[in-house]
N, C-alpha and C. Protein backbone atom coordinates (compact mmCIF):
# COMPACT_ATOMS: atom_id res chain seq x y z
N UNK A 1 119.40 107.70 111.34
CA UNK A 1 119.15 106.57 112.21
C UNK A 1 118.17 105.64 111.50
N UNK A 2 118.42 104.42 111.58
CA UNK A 2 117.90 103.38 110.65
C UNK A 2 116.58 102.68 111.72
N UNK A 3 115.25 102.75 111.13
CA UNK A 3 114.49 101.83 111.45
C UNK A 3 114.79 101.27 112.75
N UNK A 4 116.34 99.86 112.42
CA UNK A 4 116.48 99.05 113.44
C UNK A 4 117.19 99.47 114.68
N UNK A 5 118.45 100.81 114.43
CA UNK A 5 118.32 101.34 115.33
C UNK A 5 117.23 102.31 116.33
N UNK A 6 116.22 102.53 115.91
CA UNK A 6 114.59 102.76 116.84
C UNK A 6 114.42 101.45 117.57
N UNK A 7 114.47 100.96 116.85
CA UNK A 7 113.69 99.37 117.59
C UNK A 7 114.41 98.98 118.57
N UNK A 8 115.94 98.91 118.20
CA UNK A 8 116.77 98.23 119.18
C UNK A 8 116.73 96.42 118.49
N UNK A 9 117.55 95.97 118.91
CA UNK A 9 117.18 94.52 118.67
C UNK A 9 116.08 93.55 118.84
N UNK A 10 116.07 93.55 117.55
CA UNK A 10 114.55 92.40 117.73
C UNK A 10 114.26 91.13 116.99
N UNK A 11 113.04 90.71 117.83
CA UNK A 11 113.22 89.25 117.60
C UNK A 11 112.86 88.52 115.99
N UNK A 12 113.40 87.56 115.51
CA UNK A 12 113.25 87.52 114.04
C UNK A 12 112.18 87.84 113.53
N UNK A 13 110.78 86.93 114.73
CA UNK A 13 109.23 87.29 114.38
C UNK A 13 108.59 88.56 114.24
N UNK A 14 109.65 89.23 114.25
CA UNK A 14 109.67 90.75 114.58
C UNK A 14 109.94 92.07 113.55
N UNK A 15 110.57 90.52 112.34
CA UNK A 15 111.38 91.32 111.10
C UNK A 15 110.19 92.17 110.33
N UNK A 16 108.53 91.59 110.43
CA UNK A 16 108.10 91.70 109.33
C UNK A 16 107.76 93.78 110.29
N UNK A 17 107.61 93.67 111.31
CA UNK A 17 107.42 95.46 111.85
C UNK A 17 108.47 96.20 111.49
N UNK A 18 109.67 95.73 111.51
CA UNK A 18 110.87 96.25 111.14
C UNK A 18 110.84 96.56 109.79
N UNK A 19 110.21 96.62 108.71
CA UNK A 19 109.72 96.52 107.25
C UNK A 19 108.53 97.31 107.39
N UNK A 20 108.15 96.93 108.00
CA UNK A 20 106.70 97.92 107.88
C UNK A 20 107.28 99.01 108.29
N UNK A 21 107.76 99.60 109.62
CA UNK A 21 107.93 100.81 109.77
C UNK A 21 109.34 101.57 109.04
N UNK A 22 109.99 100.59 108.60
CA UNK A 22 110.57 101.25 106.79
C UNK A 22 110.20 101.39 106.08
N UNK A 23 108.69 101.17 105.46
CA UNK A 23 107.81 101.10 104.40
C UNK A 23 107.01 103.03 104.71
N UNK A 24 107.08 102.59 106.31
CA UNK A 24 106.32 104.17 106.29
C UNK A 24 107.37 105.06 106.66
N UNK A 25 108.62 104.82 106.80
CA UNK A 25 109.43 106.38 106.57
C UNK A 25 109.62 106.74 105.10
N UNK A 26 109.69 105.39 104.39
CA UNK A 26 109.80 105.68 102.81
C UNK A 26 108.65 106.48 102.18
N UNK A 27 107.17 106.11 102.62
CA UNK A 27 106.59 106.81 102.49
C UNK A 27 106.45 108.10 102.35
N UNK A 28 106.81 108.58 103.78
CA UNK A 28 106.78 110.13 104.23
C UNK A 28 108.22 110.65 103.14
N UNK A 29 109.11 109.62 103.23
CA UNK A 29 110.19 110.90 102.44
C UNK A 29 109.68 111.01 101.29
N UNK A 30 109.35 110.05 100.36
CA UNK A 30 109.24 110.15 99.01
C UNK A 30 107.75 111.33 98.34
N UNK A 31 107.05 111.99 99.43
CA UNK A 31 106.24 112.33 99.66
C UNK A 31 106.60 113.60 100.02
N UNK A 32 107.54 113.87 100.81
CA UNK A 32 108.81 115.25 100.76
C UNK A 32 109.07 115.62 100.03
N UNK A 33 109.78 114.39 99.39
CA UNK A 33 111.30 114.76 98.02
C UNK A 33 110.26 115.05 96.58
N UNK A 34 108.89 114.31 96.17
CA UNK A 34 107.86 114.54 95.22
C UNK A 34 107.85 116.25 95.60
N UNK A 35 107.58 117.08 96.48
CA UNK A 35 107.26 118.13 96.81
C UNK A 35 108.31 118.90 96.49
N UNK A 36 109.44 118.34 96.50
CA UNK A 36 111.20 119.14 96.55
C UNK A 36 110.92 119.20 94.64
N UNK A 37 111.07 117.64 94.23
CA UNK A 37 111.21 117.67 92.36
C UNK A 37 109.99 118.47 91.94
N UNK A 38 108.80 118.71 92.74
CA UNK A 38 107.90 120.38 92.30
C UNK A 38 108.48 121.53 92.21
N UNK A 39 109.36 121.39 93.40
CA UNK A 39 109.74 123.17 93.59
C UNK A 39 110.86 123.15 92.50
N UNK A 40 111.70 122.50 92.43
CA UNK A 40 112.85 122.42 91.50
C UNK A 40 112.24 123.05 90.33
N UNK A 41 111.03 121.90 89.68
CA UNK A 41 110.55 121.78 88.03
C UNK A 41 110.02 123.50 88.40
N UNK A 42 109.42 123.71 89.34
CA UNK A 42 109.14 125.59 89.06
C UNK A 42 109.93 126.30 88.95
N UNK A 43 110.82 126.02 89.56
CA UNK A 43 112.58 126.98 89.83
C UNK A 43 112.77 127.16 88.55
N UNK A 44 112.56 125.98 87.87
CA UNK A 44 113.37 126.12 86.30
C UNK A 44 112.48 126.62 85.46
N UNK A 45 111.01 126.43 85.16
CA UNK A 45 110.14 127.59 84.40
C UNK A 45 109.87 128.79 85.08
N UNK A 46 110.53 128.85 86.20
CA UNK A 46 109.88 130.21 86.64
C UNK A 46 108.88 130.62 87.35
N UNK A 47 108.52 129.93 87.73
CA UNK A 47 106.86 129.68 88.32
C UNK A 47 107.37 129.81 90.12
N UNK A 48 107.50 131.69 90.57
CA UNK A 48 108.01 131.27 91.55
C UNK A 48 106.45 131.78 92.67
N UNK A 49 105.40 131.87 92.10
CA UNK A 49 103.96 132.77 92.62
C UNK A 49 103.68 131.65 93.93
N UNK A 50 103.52 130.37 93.33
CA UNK A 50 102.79 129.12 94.60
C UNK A 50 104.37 128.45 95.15
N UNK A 51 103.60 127.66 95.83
CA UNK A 51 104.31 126.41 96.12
C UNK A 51 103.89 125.18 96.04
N UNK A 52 104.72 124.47 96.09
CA UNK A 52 104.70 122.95 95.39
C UNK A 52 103.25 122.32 95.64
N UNK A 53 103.30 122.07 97.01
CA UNK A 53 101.80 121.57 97.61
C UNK A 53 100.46 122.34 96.36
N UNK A 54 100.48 123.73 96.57
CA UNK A 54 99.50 124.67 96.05
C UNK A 54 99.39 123.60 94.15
N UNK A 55 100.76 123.67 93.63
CA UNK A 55 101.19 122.84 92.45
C UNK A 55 100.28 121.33 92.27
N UNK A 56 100.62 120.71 93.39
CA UNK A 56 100.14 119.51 93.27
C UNK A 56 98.52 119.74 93.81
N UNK A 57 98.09 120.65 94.39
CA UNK A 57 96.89 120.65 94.56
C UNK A 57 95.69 121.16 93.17
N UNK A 58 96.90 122.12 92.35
CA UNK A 58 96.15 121.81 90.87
C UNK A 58 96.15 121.12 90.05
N UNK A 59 97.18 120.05 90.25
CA UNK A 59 97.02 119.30 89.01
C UNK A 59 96.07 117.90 89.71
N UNK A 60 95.59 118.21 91.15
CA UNK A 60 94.60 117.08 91.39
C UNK A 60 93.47 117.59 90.94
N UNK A 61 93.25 119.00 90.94
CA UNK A 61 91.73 119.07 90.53
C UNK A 61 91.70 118.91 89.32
N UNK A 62 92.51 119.36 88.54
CA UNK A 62 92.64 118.91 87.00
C UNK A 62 91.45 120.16 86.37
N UNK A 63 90.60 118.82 85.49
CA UNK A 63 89.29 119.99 85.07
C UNK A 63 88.09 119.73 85.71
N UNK A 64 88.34 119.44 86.87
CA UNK A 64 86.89 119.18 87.83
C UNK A 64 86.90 120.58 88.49
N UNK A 65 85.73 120.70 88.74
CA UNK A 65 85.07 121.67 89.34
C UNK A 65 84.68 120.85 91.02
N UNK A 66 84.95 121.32 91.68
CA UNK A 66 85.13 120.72 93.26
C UNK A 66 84.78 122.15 94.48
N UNK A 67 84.31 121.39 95.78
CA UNK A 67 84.61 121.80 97.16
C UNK A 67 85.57 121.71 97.55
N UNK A 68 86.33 122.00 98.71
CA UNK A 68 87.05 121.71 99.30
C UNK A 68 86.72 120.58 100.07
N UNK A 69 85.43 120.65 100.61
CA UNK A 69 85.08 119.06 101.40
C UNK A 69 85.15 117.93 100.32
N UNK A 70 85.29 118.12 99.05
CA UNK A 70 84.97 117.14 98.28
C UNK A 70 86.43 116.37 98.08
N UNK A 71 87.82 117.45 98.08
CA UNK A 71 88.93 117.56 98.23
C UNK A 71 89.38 116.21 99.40
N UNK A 72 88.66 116.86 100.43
CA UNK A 72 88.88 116.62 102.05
C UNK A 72 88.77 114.87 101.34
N UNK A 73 87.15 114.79 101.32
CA UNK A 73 86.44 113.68 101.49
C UNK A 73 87.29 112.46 100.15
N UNK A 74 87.93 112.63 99.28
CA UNK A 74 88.63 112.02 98.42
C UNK A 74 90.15 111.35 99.26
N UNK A 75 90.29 112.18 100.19
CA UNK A 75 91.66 111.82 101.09
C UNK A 75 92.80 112.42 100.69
N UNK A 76 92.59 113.21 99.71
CA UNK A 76 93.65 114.21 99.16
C UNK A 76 94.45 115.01 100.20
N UNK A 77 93.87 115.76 101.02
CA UNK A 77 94.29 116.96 101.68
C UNK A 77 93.31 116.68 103.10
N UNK A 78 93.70 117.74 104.36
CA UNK A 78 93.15 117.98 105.54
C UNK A 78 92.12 119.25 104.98
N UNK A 79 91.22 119.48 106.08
CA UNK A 79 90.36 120.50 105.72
C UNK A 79 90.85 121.83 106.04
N UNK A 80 91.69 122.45 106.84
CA UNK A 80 92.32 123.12 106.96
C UNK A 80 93.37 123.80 106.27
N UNK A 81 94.53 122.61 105.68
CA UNK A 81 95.23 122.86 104.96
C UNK A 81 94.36 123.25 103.64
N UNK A 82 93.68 122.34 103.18
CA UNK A 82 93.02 122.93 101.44
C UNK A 82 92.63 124.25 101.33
N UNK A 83 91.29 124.10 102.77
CA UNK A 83 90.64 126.03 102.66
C UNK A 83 92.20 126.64 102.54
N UNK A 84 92.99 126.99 103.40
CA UNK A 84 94.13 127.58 103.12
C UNK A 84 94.27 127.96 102.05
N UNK A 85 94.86 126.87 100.78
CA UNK A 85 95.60 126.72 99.62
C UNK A 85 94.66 127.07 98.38
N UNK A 86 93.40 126.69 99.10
CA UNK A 86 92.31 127.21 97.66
C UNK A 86 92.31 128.34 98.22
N UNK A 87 91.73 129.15 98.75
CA UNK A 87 91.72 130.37 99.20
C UNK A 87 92.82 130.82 98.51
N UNK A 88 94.15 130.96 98.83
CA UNK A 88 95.64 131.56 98.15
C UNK A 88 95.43 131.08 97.12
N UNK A 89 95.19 130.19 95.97
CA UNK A 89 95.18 129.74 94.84
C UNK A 89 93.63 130.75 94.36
N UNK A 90 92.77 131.11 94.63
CA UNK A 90 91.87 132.36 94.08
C UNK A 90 92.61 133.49 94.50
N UNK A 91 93.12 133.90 95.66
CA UNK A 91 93.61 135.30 95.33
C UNK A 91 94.75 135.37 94.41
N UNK A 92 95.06 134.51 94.23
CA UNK A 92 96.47 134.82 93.32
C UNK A 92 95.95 134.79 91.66
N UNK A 93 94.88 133.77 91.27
CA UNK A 93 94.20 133.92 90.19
C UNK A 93 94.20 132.96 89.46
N UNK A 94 94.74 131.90 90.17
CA UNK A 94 94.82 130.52 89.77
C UNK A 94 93.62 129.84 89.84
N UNK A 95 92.83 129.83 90.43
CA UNK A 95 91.25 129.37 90.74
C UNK A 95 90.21 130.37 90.51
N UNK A 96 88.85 129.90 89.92
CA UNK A 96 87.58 130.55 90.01
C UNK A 96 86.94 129.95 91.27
N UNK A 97 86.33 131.03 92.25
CA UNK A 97 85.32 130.51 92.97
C UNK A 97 84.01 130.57 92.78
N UNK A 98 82.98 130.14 93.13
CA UNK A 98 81.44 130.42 93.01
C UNK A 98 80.82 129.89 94.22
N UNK A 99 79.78 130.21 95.08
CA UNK A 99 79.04 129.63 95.79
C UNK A 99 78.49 128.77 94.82
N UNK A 100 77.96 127.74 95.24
CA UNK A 100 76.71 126.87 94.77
C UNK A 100 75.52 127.32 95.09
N UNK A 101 74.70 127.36 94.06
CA UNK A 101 72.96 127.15 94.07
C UNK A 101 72.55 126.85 95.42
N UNK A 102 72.56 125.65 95.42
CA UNK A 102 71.86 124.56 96.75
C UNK A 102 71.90 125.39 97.73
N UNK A 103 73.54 125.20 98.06
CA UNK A 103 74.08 125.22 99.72
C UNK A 103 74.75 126.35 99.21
N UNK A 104 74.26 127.26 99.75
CA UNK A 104 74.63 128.97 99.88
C UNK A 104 76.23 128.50 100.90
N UNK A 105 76.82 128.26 101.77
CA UNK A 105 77.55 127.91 102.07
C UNK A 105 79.02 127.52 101.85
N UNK A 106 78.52 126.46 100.83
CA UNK A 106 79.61 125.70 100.26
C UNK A 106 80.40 126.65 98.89
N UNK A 107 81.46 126.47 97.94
CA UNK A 107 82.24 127.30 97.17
C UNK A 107 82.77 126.29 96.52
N UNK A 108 82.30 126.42 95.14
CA UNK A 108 82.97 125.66 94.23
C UNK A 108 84.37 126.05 93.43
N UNK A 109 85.15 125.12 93.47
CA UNK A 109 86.37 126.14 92.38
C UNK A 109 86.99 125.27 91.31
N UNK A 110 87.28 125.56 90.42
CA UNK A 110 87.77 125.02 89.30
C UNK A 110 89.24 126.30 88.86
N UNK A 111 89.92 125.78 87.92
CA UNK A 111 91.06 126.04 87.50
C UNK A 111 91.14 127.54 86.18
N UNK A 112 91.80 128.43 86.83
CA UNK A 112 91.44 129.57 85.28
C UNK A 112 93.02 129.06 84.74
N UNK A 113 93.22 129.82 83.56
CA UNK A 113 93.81 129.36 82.49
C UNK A 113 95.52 129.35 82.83
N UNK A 114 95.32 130.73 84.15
CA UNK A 114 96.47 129.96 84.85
C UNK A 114 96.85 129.22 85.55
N UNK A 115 96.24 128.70 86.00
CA UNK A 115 95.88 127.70 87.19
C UNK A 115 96.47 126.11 86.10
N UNK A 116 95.76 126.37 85.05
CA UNK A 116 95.38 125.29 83.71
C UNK A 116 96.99 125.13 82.94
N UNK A 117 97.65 126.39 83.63
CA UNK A 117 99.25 126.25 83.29
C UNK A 117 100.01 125.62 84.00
N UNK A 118 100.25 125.91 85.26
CA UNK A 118 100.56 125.26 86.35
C UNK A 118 100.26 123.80 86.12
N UNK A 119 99.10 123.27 85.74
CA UNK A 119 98.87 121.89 86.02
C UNK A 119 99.84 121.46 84.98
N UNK A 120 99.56 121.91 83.57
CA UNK A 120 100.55 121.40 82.37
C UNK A 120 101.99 121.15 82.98
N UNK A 121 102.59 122.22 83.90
CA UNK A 121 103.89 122.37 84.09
C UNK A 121 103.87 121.31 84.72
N UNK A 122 102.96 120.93 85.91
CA UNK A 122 103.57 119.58 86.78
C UNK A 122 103.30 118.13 85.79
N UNK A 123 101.83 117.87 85.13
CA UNK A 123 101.87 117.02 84.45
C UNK A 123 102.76 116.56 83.16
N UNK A 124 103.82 117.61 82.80
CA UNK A 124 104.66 117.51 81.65
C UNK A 124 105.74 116.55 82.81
N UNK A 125 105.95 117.68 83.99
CA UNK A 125 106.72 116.83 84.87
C UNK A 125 106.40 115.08 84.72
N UNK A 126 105.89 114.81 85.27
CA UNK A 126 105.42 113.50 85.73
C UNK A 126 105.11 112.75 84.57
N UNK A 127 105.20 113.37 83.19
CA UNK A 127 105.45 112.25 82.28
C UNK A 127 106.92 112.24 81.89
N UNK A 128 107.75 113.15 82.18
CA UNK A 128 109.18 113.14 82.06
C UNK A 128 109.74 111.86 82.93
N UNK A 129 109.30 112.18 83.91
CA UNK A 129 109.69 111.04 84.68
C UNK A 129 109.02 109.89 84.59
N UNK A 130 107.92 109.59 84.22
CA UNK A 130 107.44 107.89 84.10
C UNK A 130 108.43 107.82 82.95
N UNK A 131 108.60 108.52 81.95
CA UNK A 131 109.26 107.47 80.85
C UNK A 131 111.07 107.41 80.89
N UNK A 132 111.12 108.44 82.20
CA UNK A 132 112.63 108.23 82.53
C UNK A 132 112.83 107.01 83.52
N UNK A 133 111.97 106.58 84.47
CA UNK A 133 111.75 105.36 85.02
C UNK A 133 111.64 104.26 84.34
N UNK A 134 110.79 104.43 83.36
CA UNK A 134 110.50 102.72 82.50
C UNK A 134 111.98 102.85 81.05
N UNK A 135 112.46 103.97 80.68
CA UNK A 135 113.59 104.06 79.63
C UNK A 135 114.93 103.57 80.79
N UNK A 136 114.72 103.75 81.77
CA UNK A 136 116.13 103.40 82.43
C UNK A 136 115.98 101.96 82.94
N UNK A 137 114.64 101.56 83.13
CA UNK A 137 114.66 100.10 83.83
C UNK A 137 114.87 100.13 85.14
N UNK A 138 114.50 101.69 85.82
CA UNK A 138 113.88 101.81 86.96
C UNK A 138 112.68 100.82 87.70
N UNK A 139 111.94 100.81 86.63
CA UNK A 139 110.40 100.31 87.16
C UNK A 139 109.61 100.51 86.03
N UNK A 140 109.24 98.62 85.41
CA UNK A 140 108.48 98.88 84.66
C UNK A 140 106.82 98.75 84.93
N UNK A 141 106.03 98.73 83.62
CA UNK A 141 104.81 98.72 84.34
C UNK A 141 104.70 97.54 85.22
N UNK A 142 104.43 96.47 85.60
CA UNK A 142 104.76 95.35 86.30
C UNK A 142 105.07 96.04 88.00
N UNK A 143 106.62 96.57 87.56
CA UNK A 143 106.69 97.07 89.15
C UNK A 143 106.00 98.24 89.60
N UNK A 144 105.26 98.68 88.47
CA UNK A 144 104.52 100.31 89.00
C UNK A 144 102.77 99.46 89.65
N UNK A 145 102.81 98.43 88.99
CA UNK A 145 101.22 97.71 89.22
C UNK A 145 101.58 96.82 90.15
N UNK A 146 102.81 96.75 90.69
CA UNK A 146 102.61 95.80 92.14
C UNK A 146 102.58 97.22 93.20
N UNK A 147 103.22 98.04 93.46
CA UNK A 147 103.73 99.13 94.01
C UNK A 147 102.15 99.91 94.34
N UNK A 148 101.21 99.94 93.46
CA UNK A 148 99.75 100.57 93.13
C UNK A 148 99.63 100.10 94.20
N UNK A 149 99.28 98.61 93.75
CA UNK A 149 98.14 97.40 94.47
C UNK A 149 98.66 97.19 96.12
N UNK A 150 99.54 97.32 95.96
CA UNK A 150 100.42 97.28 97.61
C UNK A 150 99.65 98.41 98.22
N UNK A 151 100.37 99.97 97.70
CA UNK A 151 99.94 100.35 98.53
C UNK A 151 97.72 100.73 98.75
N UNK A 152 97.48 101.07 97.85
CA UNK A 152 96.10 100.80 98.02
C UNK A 152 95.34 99.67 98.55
N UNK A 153 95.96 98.11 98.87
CA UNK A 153 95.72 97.48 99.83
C UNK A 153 96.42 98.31 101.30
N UNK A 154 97.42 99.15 101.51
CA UNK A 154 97.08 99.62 102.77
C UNK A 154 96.34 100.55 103.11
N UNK A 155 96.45 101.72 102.03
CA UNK A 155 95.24 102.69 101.89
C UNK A 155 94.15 102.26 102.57
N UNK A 156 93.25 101.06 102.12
CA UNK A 156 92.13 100.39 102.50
C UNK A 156 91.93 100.20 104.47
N UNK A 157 93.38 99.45 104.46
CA UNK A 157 93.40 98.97 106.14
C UNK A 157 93.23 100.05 106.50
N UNK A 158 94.05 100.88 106.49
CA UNK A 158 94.50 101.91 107.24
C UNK A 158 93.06 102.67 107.43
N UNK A 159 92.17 103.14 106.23
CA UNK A 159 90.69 103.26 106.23
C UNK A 159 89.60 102.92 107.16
N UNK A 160 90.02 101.38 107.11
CA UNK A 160 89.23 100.35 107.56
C UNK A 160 89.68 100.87 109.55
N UNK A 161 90.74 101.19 109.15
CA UNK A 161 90.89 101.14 110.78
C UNK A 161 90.19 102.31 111.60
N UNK A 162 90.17 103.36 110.57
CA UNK A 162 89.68 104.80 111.05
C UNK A 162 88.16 104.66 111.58
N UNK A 163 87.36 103.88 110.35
CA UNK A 163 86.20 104.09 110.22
C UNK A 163 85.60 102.54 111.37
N UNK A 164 86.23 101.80 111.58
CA UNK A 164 85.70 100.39 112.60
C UNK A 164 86.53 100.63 113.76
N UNK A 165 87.37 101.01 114.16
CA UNK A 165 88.24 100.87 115.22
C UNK A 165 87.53 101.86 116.04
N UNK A 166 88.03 103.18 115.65
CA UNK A 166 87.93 104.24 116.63
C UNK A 166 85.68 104.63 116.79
């Protein structure tokens, strides 16, 4: 079901919501299907221990050493979901944990060497595909730097709305 069938018919002044709320189903799928071309790229090395999310949650930490609130507070992940996934990402042996000094509380984690594999596997990904995007004339840089700036101008609103509105 398309956008305009939700809406029902509407008025021309009306086209630019009709776009917007196609802008955010595109969103959400492409945000799915990124999660689907994870599980795939593991299917095929083998990597059947995590899942995709768990995947993309290591190759955000990269080689930082992080909280989970720090996770949270970047806009990466919910606080719930991360404790989850870091938690399963140390028992499985993909992460080091440590309390911190300071705040007896808090738990720092960074990436062990398997963890440091996993990331390679997705980041090999994701350069396969930028240069299969810009070699096919998918999207060159131009359309990847309007596409940025777009959406991180909504990033911002959408921000702006959390933190002044409510």
């Amino acid at each position: 079901m398309s956008v305009q069938d939700k809406i029902g018919a509407v008025p021309l002044k009306q086209g630019f919501m009709i776009d917007y709320l196609e802008a955010l189903s595109l969103v959400e799928r492409l945000h799915r299907l990124l999660l689907d071309v994870i599980k795939d790229e593991f299917e095929r090395v083998g990597v059947i221990e995590i899942n995709a999310v768990q995947g993309l949650l290591l190759f955000n930490i990269g080689d930082n050493e992080v909280t989970a609130g720090e996770l949270k507070s970047r806009g990466y992940y919910q606080g719930s979901n991360v404790s989850y996934n870091l938690k399963k990402l140390v028992d499985m042996g993909f992460m080091h944990h440590q309390r911190c000094e300071i705040d007896r509380r808090s738990v720092r984690v960074r990436l062990t060497e398997n963890g440091r594999y996993i990331r390679s596997v997705v980041e090999e990904l994701f350069a396969r595909h930028a240069d299969g995007l810009e070699q096919k004339g998918v999207l060159g840089q131009n359309g990847v730097g309007e596409i940025t700036g777009a959406l991180k101008r909504m990033e911002r609103y959408w921000s702006d709305q959390i933190r002044y509105i409510y």
